[in-house]
PDB file of N, CA and C in Angstrom:
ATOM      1  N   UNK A   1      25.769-115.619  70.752  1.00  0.00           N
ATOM      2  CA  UNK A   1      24.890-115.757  71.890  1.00  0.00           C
ATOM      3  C   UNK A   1      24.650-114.420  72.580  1.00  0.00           C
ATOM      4  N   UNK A   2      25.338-113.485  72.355  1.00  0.00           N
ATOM      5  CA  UNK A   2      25.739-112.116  72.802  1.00  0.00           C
ATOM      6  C   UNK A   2      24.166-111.525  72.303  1.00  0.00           C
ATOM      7  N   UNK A   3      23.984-111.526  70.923  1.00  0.00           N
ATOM      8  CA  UNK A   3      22.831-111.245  70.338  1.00  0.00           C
ATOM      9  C   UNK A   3      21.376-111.706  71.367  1.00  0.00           C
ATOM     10  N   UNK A   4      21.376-112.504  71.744  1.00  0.00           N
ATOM     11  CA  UNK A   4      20.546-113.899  72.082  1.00  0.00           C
ATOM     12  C   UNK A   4      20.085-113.127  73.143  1.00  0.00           C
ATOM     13  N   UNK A   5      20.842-112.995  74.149  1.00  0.00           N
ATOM     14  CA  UNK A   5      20.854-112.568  74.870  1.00  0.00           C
ATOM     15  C   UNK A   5      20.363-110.952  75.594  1.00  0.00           C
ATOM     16  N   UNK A   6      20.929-110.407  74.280  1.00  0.00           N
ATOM     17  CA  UNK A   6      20.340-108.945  74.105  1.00  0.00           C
ATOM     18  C   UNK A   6      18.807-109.027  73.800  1.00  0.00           C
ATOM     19  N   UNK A   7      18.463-109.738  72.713  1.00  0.00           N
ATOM     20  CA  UNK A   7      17.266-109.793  72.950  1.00  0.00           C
ATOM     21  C   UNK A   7      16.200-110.409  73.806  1.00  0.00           C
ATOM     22  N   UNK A   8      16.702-111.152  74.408  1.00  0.00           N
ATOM     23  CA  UNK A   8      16.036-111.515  75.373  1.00  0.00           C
ATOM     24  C   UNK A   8      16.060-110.520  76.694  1.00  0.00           C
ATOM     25  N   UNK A   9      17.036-109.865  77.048  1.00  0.00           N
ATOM     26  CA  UNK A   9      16.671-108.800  78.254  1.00  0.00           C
ATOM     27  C   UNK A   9      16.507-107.608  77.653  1.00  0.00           C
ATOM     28  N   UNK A  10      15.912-107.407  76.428  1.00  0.00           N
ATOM     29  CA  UNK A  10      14.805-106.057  76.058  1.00  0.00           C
ATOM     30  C   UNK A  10      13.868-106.859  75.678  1.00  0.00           C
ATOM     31  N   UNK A  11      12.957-107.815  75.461  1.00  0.00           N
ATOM     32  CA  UNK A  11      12.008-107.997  75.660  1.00  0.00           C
ATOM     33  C   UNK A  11      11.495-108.196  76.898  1.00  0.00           C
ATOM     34  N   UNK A  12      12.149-109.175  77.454  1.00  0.00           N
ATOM     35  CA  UNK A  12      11.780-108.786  79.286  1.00  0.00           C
ATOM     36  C   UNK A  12      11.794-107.768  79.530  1.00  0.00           C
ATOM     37  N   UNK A  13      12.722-106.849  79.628  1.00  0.00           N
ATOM     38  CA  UNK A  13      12.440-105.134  80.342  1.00  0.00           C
ATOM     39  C   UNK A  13      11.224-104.693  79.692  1.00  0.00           C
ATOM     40  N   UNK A  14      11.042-104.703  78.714  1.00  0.00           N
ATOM     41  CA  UNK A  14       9.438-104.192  77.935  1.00  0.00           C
ATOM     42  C   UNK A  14       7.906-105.056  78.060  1.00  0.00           C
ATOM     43  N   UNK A  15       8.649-106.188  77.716  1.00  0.00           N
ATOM     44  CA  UNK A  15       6.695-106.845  77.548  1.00  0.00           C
ATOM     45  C   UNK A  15       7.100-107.778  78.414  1.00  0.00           C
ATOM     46  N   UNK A  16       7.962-108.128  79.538  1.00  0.00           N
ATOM     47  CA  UNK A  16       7.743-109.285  80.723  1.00  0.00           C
ATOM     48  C   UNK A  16       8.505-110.744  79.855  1.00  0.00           C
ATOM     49  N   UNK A  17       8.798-111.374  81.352  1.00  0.00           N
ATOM     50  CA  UNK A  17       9.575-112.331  81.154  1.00  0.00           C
ATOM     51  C   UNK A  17       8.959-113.597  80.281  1.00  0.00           C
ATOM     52  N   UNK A  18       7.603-113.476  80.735  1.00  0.00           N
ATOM     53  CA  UNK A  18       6.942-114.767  80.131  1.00  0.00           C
ATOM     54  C   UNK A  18       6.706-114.283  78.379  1.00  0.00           C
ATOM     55  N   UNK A  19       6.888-113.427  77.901  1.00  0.00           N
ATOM     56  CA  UNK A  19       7.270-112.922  76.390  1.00  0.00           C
ATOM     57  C   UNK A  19       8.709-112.916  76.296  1.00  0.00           C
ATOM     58  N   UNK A  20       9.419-112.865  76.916  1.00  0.00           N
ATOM     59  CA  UNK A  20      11.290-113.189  76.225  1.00  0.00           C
ATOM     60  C   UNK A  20      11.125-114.486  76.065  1.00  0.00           C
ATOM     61  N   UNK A  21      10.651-115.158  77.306  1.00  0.00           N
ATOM     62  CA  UNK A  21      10.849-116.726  77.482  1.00  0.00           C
ATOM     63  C   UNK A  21      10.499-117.826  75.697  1.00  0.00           C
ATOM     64  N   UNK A  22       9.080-116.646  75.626  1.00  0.00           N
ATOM     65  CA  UNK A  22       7.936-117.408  74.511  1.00  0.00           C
ATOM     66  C   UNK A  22       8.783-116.870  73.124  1.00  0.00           C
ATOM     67  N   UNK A  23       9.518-115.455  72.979  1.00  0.00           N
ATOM     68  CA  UNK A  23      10.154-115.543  72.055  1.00  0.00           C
ATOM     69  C   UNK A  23      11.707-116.181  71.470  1.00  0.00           C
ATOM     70  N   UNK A  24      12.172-116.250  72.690  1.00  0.00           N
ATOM     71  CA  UNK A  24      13.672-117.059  72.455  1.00  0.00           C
ATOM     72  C   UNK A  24      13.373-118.606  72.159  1.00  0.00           C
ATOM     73  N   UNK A  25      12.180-118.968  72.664  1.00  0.00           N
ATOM     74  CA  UNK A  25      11.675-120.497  72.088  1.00  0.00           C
ATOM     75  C   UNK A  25      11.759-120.421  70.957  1.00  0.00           C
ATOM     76  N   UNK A  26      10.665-119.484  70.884  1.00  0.00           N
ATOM     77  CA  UNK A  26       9.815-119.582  69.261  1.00  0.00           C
ATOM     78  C   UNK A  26      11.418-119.213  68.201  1.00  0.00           C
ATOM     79  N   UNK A  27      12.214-118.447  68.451  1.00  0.00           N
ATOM     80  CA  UNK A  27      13.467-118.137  67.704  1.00  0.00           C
ATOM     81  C   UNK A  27      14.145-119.554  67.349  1.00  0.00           C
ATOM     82  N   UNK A  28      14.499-120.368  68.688  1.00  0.00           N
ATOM     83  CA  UNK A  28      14.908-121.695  68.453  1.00  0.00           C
ATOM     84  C   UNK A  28      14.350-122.553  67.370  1.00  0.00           C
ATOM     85  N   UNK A  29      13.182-122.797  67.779  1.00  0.00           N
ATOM     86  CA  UNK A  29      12.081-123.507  66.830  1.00  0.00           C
ATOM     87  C   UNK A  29      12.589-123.109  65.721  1.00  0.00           C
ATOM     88  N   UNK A  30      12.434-121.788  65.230  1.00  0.00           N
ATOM     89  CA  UNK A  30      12.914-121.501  63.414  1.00  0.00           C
ATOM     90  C   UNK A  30      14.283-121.608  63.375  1.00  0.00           C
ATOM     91  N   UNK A  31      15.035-121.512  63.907  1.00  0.00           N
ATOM     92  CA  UNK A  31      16.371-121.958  63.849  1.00  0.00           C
ATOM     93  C   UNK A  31      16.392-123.254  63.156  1.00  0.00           C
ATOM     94  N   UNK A  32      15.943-124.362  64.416  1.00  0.00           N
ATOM     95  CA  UNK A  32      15.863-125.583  64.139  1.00  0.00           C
ATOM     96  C   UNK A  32      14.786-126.433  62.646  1.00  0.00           C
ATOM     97  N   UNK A  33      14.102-125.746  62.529  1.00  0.00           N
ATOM     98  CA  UNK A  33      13.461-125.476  61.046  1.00  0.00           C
ATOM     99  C   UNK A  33      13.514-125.257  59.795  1.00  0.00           C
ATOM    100  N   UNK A  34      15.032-123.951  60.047  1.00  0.00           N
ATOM    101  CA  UNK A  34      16.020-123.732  58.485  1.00  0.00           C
ATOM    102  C   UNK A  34      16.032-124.966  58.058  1.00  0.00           C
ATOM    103  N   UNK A  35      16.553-126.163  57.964  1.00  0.00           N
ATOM    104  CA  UNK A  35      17.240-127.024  58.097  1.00  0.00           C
ATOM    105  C   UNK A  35      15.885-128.205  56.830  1.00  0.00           C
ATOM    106  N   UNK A  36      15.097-128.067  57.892  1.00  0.00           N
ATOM    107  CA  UNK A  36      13.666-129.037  57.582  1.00  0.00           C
ATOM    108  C   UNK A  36      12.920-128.295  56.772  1.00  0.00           C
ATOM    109  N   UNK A  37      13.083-126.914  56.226  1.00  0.00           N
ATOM    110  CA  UNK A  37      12.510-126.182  55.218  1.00  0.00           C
ATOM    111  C   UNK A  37      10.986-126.241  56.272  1.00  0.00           C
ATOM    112  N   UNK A  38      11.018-125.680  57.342  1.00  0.00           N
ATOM    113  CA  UNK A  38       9.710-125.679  58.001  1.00  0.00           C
ATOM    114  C   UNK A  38       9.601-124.161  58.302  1.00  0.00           C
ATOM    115  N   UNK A  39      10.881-123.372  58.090  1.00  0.00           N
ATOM    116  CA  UNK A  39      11.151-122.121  58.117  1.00  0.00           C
ATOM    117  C   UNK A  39      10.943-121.008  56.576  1.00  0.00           C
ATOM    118  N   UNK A  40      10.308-120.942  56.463  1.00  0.00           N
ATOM    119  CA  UNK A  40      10.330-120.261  55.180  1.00  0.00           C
ATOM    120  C   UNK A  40      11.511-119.026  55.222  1.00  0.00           C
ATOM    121  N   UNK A  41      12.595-119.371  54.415  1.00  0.00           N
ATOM    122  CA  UNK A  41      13.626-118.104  54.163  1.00  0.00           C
ATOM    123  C   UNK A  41      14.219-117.707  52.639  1.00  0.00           C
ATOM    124  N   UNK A  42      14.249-116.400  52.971  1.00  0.00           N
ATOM    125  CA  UNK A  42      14.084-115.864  51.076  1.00  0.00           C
ATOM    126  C   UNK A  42      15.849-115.158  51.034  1.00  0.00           C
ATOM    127  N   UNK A  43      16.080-115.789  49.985  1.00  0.00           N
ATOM    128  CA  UNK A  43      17.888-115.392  49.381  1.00  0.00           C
ATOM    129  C   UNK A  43      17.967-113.983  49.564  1.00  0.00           C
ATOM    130  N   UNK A  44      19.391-113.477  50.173  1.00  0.00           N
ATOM    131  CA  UNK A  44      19.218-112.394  49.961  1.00  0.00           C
ATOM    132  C   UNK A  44      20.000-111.626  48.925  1.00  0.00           C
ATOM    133  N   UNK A  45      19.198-110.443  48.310  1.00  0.00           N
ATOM    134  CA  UNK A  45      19.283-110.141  46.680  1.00  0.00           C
ATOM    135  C   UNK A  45      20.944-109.962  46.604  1.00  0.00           C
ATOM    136  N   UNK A  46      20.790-110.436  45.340  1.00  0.00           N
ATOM    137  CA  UNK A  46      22.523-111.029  44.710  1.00  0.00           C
ATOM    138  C   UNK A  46      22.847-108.885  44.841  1.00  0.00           C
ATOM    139  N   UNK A  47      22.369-108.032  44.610  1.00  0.00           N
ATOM    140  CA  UNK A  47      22.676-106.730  44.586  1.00  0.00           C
ATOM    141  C   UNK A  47      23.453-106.334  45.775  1.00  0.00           C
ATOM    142  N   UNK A  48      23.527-107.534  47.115  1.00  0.00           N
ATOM    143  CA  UNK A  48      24.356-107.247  48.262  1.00  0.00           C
ATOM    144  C   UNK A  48      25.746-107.725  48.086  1.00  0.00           C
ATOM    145  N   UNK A  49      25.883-108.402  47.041  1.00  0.00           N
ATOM    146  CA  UNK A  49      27.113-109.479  46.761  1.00  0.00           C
ATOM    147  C   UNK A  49      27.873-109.668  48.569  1.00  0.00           C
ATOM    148  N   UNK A  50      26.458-110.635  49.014  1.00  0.00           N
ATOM    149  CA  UNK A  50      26.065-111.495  49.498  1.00  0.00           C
ATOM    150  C   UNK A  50      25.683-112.959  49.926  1.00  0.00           C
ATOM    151  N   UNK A  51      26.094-113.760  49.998  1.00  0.00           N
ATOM    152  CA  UNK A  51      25.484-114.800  49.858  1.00  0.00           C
ATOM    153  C   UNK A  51      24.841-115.800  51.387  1.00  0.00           C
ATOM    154  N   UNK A  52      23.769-115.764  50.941  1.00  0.00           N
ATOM    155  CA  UNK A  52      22.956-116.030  52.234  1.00  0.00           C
ATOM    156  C   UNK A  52      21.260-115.800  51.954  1.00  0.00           C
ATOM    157  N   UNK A  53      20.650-115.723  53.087  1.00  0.00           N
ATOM    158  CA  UNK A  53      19.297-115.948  53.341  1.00  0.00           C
ATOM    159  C   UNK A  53      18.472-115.649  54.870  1.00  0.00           C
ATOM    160  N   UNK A  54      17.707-114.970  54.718  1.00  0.00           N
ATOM    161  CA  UNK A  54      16.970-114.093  55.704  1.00  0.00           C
ATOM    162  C   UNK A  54      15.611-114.771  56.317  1.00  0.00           C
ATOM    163  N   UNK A  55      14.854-114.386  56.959  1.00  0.00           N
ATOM    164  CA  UNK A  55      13.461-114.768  57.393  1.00  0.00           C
ATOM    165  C   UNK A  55      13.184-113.699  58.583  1.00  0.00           C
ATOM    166  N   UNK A  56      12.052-113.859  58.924  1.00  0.00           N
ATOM    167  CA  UNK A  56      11.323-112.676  59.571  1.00  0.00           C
ATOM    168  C   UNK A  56      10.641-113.392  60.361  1.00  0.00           C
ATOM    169  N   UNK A  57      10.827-112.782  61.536  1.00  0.00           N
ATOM    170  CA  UNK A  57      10.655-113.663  63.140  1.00  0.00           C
ATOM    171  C   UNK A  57      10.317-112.501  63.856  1.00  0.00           C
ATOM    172  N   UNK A  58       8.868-112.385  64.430  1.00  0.00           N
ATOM    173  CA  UNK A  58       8.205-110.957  65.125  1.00  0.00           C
ATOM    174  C   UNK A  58       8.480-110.008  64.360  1.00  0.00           C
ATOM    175  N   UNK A  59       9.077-109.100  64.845  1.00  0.00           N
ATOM    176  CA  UNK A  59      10.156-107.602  64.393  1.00  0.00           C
ATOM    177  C   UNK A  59      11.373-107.991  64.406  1.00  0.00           C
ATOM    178  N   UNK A  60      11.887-109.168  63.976  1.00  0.00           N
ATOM    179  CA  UNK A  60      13.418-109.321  63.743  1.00  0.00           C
ATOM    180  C   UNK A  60      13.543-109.890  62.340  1.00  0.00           C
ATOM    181  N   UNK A  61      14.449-109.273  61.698  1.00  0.00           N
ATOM    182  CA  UNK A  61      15.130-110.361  60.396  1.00  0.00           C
ATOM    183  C   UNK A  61      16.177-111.093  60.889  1.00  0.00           C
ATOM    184  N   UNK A  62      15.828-112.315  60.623  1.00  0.00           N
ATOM    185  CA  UNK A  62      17.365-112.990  60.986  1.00  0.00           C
ATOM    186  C   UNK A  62      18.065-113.728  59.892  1.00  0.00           C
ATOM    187  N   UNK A  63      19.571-113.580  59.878  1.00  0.00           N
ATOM    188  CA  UNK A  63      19.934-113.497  58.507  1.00  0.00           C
ATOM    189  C   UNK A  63      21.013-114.882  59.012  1.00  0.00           C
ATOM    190  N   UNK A  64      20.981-115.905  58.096  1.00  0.00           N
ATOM    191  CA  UNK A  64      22.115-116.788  58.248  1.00  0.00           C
ATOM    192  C   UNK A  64      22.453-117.269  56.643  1.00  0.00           C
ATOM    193  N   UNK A  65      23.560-118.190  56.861  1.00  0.00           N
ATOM    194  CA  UNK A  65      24.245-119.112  55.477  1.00  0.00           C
ATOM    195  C   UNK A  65      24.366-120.468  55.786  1.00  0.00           C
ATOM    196  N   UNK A  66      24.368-121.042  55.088  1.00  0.00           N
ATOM    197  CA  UNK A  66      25.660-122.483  54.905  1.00  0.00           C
ATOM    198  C   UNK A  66      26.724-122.399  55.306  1.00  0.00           C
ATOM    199  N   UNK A  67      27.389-123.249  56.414  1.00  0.00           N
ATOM    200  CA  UNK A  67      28.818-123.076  56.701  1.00  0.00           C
ATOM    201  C   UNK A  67      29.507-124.113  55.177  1.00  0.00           C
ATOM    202  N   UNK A  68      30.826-124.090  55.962  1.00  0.00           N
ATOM    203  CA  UNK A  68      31.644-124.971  54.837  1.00  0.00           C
ATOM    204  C   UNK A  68      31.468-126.335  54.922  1.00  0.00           C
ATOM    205  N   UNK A  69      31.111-126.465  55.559  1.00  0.00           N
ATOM    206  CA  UNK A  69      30.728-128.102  56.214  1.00  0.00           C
ATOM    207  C   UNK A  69      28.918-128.232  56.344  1.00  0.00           C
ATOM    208  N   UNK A  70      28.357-127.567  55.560  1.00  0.00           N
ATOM    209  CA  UNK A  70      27.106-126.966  55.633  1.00  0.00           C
ATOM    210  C   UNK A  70      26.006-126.995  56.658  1.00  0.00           C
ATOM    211  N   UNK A  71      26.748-126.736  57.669  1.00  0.00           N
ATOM    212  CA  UNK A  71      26.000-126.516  59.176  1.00  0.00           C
ATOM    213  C   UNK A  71      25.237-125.042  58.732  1.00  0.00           C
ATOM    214  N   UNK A  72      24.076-124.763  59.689  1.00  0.00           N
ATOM    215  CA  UNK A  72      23.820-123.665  59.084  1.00  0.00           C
ATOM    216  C   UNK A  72      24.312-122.793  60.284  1.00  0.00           C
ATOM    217  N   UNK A  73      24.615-121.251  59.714  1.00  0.00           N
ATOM    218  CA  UNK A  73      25.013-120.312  60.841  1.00  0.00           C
ATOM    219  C   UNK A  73      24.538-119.353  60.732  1.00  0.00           C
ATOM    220  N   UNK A  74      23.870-118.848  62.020  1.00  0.00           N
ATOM    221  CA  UNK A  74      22.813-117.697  62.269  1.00  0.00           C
ATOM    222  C   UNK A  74      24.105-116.419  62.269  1.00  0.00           C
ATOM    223  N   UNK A  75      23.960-115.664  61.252  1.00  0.00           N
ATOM    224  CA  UNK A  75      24.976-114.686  61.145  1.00  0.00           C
ATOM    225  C   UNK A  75      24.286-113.352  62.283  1.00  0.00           C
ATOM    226  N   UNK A  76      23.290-112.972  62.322  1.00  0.00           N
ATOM    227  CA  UNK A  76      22.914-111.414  62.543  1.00  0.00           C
ATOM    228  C   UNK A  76      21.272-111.894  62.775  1.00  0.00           C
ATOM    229  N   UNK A  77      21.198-110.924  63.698  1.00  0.00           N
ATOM    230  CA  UNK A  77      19.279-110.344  63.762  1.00  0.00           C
ATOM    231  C   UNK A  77      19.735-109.129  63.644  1.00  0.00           C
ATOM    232  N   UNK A  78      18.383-108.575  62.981  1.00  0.00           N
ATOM    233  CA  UNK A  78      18.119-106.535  63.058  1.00  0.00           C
ATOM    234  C   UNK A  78      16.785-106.659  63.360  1.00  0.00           C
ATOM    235  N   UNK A  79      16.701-105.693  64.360  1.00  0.00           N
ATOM    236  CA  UNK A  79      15.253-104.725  64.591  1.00  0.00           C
ATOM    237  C   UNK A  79      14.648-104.704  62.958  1.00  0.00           C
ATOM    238  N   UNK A  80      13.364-104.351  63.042  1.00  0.00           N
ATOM    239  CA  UNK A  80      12.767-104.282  61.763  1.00  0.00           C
ATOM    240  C   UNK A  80      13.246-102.554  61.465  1.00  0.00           C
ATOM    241  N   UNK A  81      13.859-101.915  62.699  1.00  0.00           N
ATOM    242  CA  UNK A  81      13.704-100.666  62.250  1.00  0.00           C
ATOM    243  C   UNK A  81      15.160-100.158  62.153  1.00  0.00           C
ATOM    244  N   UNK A  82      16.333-101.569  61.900  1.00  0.00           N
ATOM    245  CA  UNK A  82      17.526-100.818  61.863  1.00  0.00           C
ATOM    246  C   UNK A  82      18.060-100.768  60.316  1.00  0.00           C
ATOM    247  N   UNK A  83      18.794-100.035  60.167  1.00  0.00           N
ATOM    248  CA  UNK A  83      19.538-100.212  58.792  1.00  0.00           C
ATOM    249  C   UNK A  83      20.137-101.039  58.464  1.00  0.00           C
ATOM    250  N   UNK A  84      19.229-102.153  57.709  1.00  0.00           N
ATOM    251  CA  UNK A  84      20.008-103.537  57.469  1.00  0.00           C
ATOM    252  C   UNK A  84      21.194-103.302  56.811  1.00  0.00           C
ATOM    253  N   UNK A  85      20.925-102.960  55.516  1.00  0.00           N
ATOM    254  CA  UNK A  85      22.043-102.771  54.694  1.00  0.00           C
ATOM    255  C   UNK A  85      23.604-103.027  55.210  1.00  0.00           C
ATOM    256  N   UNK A  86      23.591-101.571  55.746  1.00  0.00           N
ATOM    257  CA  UNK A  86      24.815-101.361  56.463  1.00  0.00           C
ATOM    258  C   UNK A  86      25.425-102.739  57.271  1.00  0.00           C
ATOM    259  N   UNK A  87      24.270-103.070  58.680  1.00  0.00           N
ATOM    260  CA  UNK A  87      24.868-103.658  59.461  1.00  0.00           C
ATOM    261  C   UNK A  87      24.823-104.827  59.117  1.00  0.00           C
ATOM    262  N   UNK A  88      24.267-105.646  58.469  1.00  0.00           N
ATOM    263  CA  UNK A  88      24.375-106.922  57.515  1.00  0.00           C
ATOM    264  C   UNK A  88      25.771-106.821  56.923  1.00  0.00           C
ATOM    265  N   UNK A  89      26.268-106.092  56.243  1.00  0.00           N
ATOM    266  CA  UNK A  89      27.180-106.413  55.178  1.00  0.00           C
ATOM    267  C   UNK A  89      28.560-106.534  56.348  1.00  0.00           C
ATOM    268  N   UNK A  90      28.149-105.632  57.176  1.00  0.00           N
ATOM    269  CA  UNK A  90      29.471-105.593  58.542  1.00  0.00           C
ATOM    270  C   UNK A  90      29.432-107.072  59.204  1.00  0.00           C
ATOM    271  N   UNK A  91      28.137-107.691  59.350  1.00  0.00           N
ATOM    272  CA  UNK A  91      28.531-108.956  60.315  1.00  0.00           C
ATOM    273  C   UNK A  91      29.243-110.111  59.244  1.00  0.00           C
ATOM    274  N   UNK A  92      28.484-109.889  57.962  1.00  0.00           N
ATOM    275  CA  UNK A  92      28.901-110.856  57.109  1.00  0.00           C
ATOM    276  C   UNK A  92      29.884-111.377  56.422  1.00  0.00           C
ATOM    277  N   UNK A  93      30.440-110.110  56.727  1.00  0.00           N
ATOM    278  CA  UNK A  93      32.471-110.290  56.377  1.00  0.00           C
ATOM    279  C   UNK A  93      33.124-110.628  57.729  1.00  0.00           C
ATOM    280  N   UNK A  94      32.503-110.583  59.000  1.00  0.00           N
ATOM    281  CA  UNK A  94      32.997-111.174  59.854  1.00  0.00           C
ATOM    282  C   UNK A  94      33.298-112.676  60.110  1.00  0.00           C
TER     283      UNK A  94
END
């Protein structure tokens, strides 16, 4: 929620509250969508020895899995302009 949160008070500080408001919805919505395949999300390449699945929401990738009980869990967002690589592979062993 830490995440959630972050993005929501840099989009308010930048483009106004009524754009955090409209994007933390719209984030929910695809959240709630993984699920109903109303979200379109693409595997991410077995070359990360990885296992999971991404989608692209504004300028964010947001990367989740299957829990063990196959709830789904939103692992990570990145800026479109951060170094996924890296910081993906760090949340995902978390």
């Amino acid at each position: 929620m830490k995440a959630l949160l972050n993005i929501y008070r840099c989009t308010r500080d930048r483009r106004g509250t009524e754009q955090a408001d409209r994007d933390i919805n719209g984030l929910f919505e695809a959240f709630d969508g993984i699920d109903a395949h109303r979200t379109p999300s693409r595997r991410i390449p077995a070359d990360f020895g990885i296992a999971g699945y991404f989608f692209r929401y504004e300028r964010l990738f947001v990367y989740w899995r299957r829990l063990l009980n196959e709830d789904i869990g939103i692992v990570t967002f990145l800026h479109e302009r951060m170094h996924q690589i890296d910081r993906f592979r760090v949340d995902f062993s978390a």
